[in-house]
Protein backbone atom coordinates (compact mmCIF):
# COMPACT_ATOMS: atom_id res chain seq x y z
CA UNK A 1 -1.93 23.80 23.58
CA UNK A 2 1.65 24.69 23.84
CA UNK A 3 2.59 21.19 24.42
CA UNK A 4 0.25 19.62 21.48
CA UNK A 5 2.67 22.06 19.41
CA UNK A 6 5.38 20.79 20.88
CA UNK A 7 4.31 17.52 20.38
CA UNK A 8 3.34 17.84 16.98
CA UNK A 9 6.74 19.22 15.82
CA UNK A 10 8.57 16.22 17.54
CA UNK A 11 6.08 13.93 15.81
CA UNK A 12 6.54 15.81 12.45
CA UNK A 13 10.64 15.55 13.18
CA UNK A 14 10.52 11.61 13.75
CA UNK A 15 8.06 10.78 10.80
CA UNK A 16 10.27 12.97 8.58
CA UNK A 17 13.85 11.72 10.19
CA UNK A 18 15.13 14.96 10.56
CA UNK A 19 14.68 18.77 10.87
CA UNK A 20 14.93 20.28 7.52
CA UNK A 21 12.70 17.71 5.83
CA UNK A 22 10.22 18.27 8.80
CA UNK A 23 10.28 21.74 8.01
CA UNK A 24 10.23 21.54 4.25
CA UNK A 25 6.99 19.15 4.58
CA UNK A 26 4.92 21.62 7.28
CA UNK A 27 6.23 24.67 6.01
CA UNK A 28 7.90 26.01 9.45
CA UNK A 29 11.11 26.85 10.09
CA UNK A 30 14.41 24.57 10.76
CA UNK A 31 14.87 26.47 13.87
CA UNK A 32 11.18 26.67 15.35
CA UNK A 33 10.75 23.01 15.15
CA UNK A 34 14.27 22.49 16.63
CA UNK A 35 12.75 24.99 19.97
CA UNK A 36 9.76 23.24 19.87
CA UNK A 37 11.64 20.09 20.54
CA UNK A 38 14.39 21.18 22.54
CA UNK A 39 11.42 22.86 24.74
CA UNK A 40 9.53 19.53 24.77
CA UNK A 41 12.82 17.62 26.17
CA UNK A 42 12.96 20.39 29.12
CA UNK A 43 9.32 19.87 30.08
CA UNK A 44 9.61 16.05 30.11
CA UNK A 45 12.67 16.44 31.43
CA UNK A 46 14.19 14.03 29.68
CA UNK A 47 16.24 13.53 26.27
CA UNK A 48 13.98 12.34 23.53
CA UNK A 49 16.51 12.39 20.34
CA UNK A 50 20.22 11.88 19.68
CA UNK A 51 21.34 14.80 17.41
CA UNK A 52 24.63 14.82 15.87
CA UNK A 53 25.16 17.52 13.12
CA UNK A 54 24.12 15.15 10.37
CA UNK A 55 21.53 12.98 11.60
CA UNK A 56 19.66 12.07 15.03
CA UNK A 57 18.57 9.14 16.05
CA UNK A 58 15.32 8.61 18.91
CA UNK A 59 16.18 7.50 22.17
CA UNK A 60 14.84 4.70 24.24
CA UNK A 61 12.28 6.76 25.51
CA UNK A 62 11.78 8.84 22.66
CA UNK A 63 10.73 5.82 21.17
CA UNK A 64 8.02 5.12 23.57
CA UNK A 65 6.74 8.89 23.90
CA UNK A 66 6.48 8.69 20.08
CA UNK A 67 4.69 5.66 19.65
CA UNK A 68 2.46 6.93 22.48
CA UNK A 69 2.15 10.70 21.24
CA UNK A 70 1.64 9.76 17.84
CA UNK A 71 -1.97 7.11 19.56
CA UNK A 72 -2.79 10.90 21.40
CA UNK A 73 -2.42 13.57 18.64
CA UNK A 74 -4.84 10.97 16.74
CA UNK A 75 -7.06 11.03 19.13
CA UNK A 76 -7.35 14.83 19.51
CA UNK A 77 -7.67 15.24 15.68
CA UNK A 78 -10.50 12.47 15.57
CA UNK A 79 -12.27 14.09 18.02
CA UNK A 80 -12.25 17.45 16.02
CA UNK A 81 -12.90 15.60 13.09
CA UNK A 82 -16.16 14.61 14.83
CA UNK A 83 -17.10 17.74 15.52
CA UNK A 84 -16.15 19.23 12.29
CA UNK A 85 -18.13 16.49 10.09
CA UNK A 86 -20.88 18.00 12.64
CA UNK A 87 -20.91 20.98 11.60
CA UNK A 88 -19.04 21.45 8.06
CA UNK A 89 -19.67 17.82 6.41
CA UNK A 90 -16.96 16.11 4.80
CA UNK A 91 -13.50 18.04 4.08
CA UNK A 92 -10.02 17.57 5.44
CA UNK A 93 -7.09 15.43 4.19
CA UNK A 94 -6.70 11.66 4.27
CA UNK A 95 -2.89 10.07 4.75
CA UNK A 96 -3.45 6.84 2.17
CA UNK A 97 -0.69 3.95 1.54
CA UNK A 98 -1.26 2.13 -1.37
CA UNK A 99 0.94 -0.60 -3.66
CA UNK A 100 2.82 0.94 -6.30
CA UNK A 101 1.09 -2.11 -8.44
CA UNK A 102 -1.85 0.28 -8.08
CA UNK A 103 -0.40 3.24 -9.86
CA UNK A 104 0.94 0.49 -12.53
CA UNK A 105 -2.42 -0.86 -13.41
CA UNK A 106 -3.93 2.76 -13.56
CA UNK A 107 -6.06 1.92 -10.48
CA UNK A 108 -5.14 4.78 -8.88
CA UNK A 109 -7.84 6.24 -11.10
CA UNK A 110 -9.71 5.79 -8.49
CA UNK A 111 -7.73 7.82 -6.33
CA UNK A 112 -8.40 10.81 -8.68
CA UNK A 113 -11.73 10.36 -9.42
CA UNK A 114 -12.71 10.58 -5.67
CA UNK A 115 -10.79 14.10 -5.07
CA UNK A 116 -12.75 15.58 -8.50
CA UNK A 117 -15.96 14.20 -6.76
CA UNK A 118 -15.02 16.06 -3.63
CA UNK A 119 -13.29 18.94 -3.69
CA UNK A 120 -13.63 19.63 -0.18
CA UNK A 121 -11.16 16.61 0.91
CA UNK A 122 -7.42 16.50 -0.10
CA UNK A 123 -5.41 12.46 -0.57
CA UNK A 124 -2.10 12.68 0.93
CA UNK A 125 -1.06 9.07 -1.56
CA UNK A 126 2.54 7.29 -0.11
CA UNK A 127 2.91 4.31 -3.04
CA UNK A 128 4.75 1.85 -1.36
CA UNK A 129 4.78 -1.84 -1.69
CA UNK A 130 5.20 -2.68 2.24
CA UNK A 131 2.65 -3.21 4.85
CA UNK A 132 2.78 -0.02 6.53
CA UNK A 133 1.94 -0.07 10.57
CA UNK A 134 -0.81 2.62 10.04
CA UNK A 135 -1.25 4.06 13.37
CA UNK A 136 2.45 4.17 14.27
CA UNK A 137 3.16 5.87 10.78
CA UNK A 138 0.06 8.28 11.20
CA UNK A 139 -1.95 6.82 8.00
CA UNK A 140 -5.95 6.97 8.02
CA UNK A 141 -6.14 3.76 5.39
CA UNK A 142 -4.16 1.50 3.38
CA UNK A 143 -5.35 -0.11 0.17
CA UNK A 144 -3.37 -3.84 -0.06
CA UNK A 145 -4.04 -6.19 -2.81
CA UNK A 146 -3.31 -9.76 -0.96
CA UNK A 147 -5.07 -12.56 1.34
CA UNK A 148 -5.78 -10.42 4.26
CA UNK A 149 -4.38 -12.31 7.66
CA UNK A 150 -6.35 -11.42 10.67
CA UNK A 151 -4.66 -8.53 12.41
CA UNK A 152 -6.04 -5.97 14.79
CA UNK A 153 -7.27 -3.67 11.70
CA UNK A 154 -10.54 -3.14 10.25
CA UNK A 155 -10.76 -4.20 6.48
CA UNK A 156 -13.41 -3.57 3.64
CA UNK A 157 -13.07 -5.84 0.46
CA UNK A 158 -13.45 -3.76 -2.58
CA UNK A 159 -13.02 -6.13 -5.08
CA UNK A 160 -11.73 -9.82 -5.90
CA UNK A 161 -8.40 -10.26 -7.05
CA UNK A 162 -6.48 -13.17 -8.49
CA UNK A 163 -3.08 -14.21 -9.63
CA UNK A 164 -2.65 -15.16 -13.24
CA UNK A 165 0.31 -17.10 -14.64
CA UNK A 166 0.41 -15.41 -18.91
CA UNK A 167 2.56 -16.03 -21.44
CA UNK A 168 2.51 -14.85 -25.19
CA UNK A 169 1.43 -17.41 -27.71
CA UNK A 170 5.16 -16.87 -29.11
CA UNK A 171 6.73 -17.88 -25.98
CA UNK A 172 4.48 -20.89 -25.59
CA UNK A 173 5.38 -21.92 -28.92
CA UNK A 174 8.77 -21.77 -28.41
CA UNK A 175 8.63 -23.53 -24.86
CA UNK A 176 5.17 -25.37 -24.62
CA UNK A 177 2.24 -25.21 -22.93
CA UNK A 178 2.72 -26.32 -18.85
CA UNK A 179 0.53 -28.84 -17.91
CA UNK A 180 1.52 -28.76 -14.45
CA UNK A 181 2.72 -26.79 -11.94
CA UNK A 182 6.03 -28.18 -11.94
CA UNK A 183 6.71 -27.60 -15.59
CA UNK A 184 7.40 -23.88 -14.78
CA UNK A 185 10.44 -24.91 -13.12
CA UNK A 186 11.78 -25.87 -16.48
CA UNK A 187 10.63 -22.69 -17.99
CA UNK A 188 11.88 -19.00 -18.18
CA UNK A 189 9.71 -17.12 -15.73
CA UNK A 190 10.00 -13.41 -14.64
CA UNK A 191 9.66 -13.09 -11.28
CA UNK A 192 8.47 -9.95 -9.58
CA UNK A 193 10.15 -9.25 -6.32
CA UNK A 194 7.93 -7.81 -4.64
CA UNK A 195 5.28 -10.95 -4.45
CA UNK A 196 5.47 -12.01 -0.87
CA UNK A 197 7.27 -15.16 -2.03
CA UNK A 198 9.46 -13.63 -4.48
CA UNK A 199 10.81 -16.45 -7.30
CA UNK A 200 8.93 -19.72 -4.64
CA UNK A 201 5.71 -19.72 -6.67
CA UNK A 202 2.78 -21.34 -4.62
CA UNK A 203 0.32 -23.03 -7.06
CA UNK A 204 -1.93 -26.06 -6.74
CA UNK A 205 -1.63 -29.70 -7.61
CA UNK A 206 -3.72 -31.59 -9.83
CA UNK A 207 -5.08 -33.12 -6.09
CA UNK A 208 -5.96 -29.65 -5.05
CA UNK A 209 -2.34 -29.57 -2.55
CA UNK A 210 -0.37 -26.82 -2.33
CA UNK A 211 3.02 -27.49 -4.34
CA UNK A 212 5.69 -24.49 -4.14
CA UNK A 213 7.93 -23.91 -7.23
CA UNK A 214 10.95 -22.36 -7.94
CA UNK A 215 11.16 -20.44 -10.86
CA UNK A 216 14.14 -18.34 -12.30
CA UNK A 217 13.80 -16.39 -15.51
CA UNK A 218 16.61 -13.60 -17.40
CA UNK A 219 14.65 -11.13 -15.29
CA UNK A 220 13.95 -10.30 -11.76
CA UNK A 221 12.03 -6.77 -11.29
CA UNK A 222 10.20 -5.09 -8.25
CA UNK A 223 7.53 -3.72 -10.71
CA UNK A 224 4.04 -5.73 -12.04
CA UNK A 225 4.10 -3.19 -14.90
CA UNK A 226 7.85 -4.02 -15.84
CA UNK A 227 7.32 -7.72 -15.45
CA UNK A 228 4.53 -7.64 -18.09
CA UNK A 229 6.29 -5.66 -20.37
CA UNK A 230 8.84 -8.08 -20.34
CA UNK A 231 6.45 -11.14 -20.95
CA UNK A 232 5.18 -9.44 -23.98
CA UNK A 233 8.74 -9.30 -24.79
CA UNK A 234 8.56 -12.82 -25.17
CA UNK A 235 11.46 -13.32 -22.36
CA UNK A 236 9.07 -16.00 -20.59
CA UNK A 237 6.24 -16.50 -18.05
CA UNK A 238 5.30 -14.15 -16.01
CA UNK A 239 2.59 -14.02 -12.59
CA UNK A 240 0.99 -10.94 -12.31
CA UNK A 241 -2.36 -9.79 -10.34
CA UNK A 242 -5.16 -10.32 -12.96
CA UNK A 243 -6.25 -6.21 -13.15
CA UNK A 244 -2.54 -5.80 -14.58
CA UNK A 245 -3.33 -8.29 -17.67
CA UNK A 246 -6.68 -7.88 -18.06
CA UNK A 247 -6.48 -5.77 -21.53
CA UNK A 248 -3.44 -8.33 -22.89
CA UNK A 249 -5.88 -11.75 -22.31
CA UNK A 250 -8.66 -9.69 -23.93
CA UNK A 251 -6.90 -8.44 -27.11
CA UNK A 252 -5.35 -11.68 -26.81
CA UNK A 253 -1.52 -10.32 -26.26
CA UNK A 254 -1.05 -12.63 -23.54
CA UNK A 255 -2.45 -16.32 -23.01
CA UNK A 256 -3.24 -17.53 -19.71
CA UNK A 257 -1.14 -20.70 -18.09
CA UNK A 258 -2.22 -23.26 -15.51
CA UNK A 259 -5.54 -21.63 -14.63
CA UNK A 260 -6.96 -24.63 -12.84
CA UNK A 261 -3.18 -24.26 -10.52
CA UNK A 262 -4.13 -20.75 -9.08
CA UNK A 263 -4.59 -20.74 -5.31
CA UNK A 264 -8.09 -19.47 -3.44
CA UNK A 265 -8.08 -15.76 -5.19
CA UNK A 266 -7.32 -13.01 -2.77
CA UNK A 267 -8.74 -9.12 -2.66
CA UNK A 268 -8.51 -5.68 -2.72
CA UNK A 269 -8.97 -4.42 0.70
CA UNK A 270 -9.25 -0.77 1.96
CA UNK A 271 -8.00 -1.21 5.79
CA UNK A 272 -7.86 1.20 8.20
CA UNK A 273 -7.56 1.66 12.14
CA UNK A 274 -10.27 0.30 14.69
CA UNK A 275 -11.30 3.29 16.20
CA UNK A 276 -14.44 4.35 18.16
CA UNK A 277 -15.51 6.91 15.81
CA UNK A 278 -14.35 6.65 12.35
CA UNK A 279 -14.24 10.07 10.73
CA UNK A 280 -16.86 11.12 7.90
CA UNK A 281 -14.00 11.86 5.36
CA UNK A 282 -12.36 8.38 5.97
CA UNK A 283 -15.70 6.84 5.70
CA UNK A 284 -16.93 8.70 2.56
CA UNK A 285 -13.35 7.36 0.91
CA UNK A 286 -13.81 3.85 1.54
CA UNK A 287 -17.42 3.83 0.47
CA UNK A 288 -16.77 5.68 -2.97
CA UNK A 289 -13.72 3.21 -4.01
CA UNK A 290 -15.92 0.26 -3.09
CA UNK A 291 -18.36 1.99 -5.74
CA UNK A 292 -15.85 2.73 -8.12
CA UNK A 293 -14.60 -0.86 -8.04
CA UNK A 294 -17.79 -2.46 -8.54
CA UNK A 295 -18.43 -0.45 -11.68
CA UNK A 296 -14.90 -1.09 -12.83
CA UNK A 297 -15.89 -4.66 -12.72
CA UNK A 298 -18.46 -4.36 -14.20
CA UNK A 299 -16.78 -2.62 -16.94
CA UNK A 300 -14.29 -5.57 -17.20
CA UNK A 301 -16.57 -8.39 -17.46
């Protein structure tokens, strides 16, 4: 048990790159953690982190032994998750990474509605709009809006999702109507930095071929919420996932563009792990927001 500690606290150390935010986030001391891992290094025998007195940096093997502590420690606490959900049904924490376009289109409603429905499990919620590597970065799921590429994860689709190129009818006015994909190249656009391909907007020929576009616009933002606001602001087009315009097309704020240009929609996928025994907390999650996102269609249709 003494070395699980250990362990832990060098784990906790890494994840938080450093000491005092380790110790901030698990509510221990500065100085335990730093014996924990100083005691760690003596067992192994070996040096595991660089320390200087303003930062540290992991060694070549403290790499590894991370990478590989980090697969064991999950193991340990799966296994007592297993016999926990035994015994106590569903309770615990879950680690979730989700897109921060999910908090912008109030999707993370879904988030809250699942802790009031069970008060017994706690969401530890990172919004961050890159792919985390969830077992090397401790998470129990992901939520990622995109085309899922086969990877060595297990995925659950929770609910379609498409691009949309929108407008204002003011700015359309003012600029025309496209009527093909490679009109928006002669249009302002705001581009949102974090789609995958940035201002190179993949849309569809009239032949049903890919044609890529580059677009450039008085705007460039890392935010879907931002970018719409500055569409309505009548500062040009604008491609944003369809949950984020939804209301706008329906009060009729915004106008969709090109519809029949749109590539094969995409989804909303809860992803998590492969793992022999996935644990009753994780499982009860991913089942209630494929629930609550089949009602919220339902809602929106």
């Amino acid at each position: 048990m003494d070395t699980l500690t250990r362990m832990r606290a060098f784990i906790a150390v890494v994840e938080n790159e450093g000491f005092s935010a380790a110790a901030r986030k698990i509510g221990r001391s500065k100085a335990l953690l730093s014996k924990y891992v100083r005691e760690l290094e003596d067992e192994l025998g070996a040096l595991l982190l660089n320390r200087t007195t303003r930062q540290f940096s992991l060694t070549e093997l403290g790499h590894t032994y991370y990478k590989r502590a980090v697969e064991i420690v999950r193991e340990i606490d799966t296994l007592q998750d297993m016999v926990r959900d035994s015994r106590e049904g569903v309770r615990g924490r879950i680690k979730v990474s989700a897109p921060r376009s999910f908090a912008d289109a109030s999707l993370d409603q879904a988030l809250i509605d699942f802790v009031a429905a069970n008060p017994e499990i706690g969401l530890d919620i990172h919004l961050d709009d890159r792919f985390v590597d969830l077992v090397e970065e401790g998470f129990d799921l992901a939520i990622r809006v995109t085309t899922l590429e086969d990877s060595g994860l297990i995925a659950r689709r929770l609910a379609p999702f498409r691009l949309m190129i929108t407008a204002t009818p003011e700015t359309i006015a003012k600029y025309g109507m496209p009527e093909k994909p490679e009109d928006m190249a002669k249009r302002p656009c705001i581009v949102d930095t974090n789609a995958r391909r940035r201002n190179n907007w993949v849309l569809k020929s009239a032949d049903g071929a890919p044609v890529a576009v580059t677009v450039k616009g008085p705007i460039e933002v890392n935010s879907p919420l931002s970018a719409r606001l500055a569409v309505l602001a009548n500062l040009g087009f604008g491609m944003s996932p369809d949950f984020v315009v939804r209301e706008d097309l329906k009060e009729g704020r915004l106008v969709q563009v090109l519809p029949d240009a749109m590539l094969t929609e995409a989804g909303i996928y809860a992803v998590y792990p492969h793992r022999r025994y996935l644990p009753a907390k994780v499982r009860a999650f991913v089942d209630f927001l494929a629930d609550w996102f089949k009602a919220y269609e339902q809602r929106s249709s």
